[in-house]
N, C-alpha and C. Protein backbone atom coordinates (compact mmCIF):
# COMPACT_ATOMS: atom_id res chain seq x y z
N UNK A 1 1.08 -46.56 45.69
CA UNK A 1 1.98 -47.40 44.94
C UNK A 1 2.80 -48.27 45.88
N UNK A 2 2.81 -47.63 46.81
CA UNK A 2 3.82 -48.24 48.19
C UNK A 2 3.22 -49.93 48.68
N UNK A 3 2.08 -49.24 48.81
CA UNK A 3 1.40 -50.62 49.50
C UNK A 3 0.92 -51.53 47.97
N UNK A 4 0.64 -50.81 46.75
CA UNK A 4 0.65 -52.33 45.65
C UNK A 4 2.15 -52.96 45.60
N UNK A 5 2.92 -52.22 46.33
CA UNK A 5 4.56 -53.05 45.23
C UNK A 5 4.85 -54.39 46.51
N UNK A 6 4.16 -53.44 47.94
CA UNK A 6 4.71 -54.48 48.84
C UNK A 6 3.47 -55.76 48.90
N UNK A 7 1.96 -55.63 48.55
CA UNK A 7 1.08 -56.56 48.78
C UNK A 7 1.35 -57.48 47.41
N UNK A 8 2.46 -57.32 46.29
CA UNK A 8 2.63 -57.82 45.35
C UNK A 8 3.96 -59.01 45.46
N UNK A 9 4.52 -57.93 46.53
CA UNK A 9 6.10 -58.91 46.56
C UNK A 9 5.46 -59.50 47.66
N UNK A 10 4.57 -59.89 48.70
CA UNK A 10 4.12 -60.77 49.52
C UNK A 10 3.17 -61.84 48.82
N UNK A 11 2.80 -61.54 47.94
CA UNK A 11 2.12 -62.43 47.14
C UNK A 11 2.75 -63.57 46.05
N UNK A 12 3.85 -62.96 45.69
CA UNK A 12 5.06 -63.67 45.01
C UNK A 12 5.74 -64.49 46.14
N UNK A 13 6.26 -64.10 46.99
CA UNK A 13 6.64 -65.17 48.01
C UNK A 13 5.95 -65.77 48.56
N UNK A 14 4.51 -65.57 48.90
CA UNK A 14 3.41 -66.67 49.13
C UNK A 14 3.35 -67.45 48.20
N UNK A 15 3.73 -67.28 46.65
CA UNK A 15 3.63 -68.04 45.38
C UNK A 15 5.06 -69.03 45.53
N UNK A 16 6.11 -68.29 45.64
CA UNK A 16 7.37 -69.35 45.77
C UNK A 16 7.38 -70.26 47.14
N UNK A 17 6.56 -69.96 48.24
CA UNK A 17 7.42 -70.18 49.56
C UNK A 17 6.35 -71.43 49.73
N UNK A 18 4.59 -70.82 49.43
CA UNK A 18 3.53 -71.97 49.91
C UNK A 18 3.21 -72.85 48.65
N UNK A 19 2.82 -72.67 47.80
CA UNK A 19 1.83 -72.80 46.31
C UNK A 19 2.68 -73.92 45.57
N UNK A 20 3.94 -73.01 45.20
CA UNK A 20 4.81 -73.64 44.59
C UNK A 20 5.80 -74.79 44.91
N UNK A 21 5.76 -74.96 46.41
CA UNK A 21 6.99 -75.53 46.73
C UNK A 21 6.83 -76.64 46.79
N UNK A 22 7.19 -77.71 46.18
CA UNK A 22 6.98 -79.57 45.70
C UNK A 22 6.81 -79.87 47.11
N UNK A 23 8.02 -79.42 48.13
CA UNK A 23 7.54 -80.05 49.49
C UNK A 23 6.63 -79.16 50.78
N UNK A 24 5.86 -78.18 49.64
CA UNK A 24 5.26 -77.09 50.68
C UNK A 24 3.94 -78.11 51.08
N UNK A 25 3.01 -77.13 51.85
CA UNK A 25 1.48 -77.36 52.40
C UNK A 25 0.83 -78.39 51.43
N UNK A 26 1.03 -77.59 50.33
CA UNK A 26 -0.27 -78.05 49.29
C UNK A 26 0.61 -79.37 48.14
N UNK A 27 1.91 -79.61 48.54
CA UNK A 27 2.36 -80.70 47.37
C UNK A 27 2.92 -80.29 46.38
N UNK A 28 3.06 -80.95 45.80
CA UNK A 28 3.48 -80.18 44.16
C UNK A 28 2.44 -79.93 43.32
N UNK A 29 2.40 -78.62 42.73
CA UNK A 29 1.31 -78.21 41.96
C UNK A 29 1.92 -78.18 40.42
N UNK A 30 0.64 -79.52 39.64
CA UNK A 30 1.35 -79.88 38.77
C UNK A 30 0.89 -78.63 37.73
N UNK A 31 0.12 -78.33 37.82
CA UNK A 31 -0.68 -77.27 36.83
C UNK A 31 -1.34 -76.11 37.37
N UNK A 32 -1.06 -74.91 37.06
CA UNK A 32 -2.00 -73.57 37.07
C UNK A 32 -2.99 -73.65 36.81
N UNK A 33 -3.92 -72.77 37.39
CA UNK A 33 -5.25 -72.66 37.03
C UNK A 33 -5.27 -72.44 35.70
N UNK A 34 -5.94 -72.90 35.05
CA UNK A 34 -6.11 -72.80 33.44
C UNK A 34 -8.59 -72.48 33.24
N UNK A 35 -8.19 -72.14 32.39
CA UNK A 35 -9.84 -71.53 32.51
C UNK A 35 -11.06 -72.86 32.44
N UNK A 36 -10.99 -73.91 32.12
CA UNK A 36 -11.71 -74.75 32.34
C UNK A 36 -11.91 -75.72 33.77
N UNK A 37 -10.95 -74.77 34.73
CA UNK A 37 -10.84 -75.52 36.13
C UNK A 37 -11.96 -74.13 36.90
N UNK A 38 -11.82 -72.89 36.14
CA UNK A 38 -12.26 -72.16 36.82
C UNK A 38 -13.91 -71.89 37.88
N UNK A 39 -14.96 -72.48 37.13
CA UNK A 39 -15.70 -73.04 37.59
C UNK A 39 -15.62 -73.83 39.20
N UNK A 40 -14.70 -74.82 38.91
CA UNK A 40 -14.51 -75.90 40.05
C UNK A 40 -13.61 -75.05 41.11
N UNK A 41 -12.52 -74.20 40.41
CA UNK A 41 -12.36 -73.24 41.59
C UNK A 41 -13.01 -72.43 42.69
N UNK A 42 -14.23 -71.73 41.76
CA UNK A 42 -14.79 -71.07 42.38
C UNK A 42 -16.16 -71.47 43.31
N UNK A 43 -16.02 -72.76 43.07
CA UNK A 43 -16.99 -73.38 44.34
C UNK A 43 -15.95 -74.12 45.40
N UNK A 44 -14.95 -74.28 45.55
CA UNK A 44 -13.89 -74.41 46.74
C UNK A 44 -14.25 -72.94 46.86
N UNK A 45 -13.81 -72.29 46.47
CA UNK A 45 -13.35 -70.93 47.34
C UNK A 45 -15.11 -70.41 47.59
N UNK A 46 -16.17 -70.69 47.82
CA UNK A 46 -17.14 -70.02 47.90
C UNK A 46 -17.26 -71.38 49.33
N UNK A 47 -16.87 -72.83 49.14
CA UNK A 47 -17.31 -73.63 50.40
C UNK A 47 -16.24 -73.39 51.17
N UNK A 48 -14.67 -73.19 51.20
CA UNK A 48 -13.98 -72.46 52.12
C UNK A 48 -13.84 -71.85 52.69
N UNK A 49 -14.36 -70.75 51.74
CA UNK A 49 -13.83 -69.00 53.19
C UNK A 49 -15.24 -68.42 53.01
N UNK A 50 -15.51 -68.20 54.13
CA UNK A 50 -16.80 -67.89 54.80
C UNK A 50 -16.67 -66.96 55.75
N UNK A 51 -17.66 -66.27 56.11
CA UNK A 51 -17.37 -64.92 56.72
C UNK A 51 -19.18 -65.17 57.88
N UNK A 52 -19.22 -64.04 58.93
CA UNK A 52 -20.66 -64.04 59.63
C UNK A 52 -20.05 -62.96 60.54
N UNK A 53 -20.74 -62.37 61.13
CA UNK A 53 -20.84 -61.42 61.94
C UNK A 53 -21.34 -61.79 63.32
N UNK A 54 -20.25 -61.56 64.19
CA UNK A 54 -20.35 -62.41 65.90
C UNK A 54 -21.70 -62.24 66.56
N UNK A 55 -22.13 -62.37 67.77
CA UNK A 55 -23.20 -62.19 68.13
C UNK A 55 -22.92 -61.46 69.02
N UNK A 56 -24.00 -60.18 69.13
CA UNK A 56 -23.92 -59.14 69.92
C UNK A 56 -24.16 -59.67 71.11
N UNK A 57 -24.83 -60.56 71.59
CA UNK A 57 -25.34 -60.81 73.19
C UNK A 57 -23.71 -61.71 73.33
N UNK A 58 -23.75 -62.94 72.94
CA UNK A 58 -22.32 -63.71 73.57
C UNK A 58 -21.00 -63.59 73.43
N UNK A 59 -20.79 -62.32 72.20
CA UNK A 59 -19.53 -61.86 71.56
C UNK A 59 -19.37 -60.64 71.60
N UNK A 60 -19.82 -59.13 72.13
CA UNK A 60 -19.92 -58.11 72.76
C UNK A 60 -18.89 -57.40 71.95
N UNK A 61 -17.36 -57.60 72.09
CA UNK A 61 -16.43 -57.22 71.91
C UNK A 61 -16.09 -57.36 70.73
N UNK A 62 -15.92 -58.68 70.20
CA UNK A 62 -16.03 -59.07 68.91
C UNK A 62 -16.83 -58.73 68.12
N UNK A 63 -18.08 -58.35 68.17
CA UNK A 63 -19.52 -58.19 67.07
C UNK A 63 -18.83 -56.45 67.21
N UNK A 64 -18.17 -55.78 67.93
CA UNK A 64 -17.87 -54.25 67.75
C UNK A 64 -16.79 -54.47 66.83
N UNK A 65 -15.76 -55.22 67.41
CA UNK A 65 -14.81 -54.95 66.59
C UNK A 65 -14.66 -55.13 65.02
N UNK A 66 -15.28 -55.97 64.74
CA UNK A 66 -15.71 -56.20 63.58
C UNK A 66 -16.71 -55.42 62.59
N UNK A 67 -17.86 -55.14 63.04
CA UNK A 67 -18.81 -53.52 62.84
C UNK A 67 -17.47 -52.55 62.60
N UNK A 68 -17.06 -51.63 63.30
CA UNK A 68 -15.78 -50.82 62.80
C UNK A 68 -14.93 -50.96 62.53
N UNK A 69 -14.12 -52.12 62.39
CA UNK A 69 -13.11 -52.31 61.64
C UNK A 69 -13.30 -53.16 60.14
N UNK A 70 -14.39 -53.96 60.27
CA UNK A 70 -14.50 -54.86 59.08
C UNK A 70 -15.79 -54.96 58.01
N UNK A 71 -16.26 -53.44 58.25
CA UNK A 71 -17.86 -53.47 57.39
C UNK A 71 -17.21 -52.46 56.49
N UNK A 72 -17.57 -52.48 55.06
CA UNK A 72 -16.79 -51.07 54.74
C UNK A 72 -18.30 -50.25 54.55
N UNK A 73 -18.11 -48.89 54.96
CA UNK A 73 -18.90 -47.71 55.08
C UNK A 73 -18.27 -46.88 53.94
N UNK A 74 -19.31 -46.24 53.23
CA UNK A 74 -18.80 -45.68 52.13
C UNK A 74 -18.74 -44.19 52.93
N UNK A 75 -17.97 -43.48 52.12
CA UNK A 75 -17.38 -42.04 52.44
C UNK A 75 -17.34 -41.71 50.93
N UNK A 76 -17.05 -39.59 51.05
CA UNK A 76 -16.77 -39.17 49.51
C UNK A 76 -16.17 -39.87 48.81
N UNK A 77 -14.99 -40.29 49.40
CA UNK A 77 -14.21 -41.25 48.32
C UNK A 77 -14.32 -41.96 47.75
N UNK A 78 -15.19 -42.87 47.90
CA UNK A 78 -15.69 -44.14 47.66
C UNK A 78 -16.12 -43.47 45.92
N UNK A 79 -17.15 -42.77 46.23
CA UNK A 79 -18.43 -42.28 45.08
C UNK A 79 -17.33 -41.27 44.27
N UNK A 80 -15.99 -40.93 44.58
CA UNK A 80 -15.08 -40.08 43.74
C UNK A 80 -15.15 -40.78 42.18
N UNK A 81 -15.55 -40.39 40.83
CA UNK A 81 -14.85 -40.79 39.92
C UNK A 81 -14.20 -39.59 39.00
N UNK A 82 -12.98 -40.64 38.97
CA UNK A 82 -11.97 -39.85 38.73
C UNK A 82 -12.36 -39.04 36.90
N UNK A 83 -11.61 -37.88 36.75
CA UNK A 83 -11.67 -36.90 35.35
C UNK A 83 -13.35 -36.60 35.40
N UNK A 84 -13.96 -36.41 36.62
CA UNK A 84 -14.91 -35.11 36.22
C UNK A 84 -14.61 -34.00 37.71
């Protein structure tokens, strides 16, 4: 609960501080996403953020760090469902 209340109140001030602010990054945002933009949203955010995995021969360090810190590996937990 600890970490939803705080990744929630960082998300609200990312909402007041970047998103929202007439003279922030992005301008004034005249309108919320509303469901007929959603479509057009989701091809920005699919040509924006992009992800790849470094190269083991020229990135050594990087292609590890990423393997154990950034692949998720399932464990019991994962496959736990809860009330049986």
């Amino acid at each position: 609960m600890t970490v939803s209340n705080q990744f929630y109140d960082r998300f609200k001030a990312l909402m007041h501080l970047v998103i929202l602010d007439k003279d922030g990054l992005f301008g004034e945002v005249r309108q919320l996403l509303v469901k007929c933009q959603m479509e057009e949203v989701i091809k920005f955010i699919e040509k924006a953020i992009t992800c790849w995995l470094p190269s083991l021969i020229s990135s050594l360090t990087l292609y590890h760090l990423v393997v154990d810190n950034q692949i998720h590996k399932c464990c019991p937990y994962c496959q736990h469902v809860p009330g049986y």
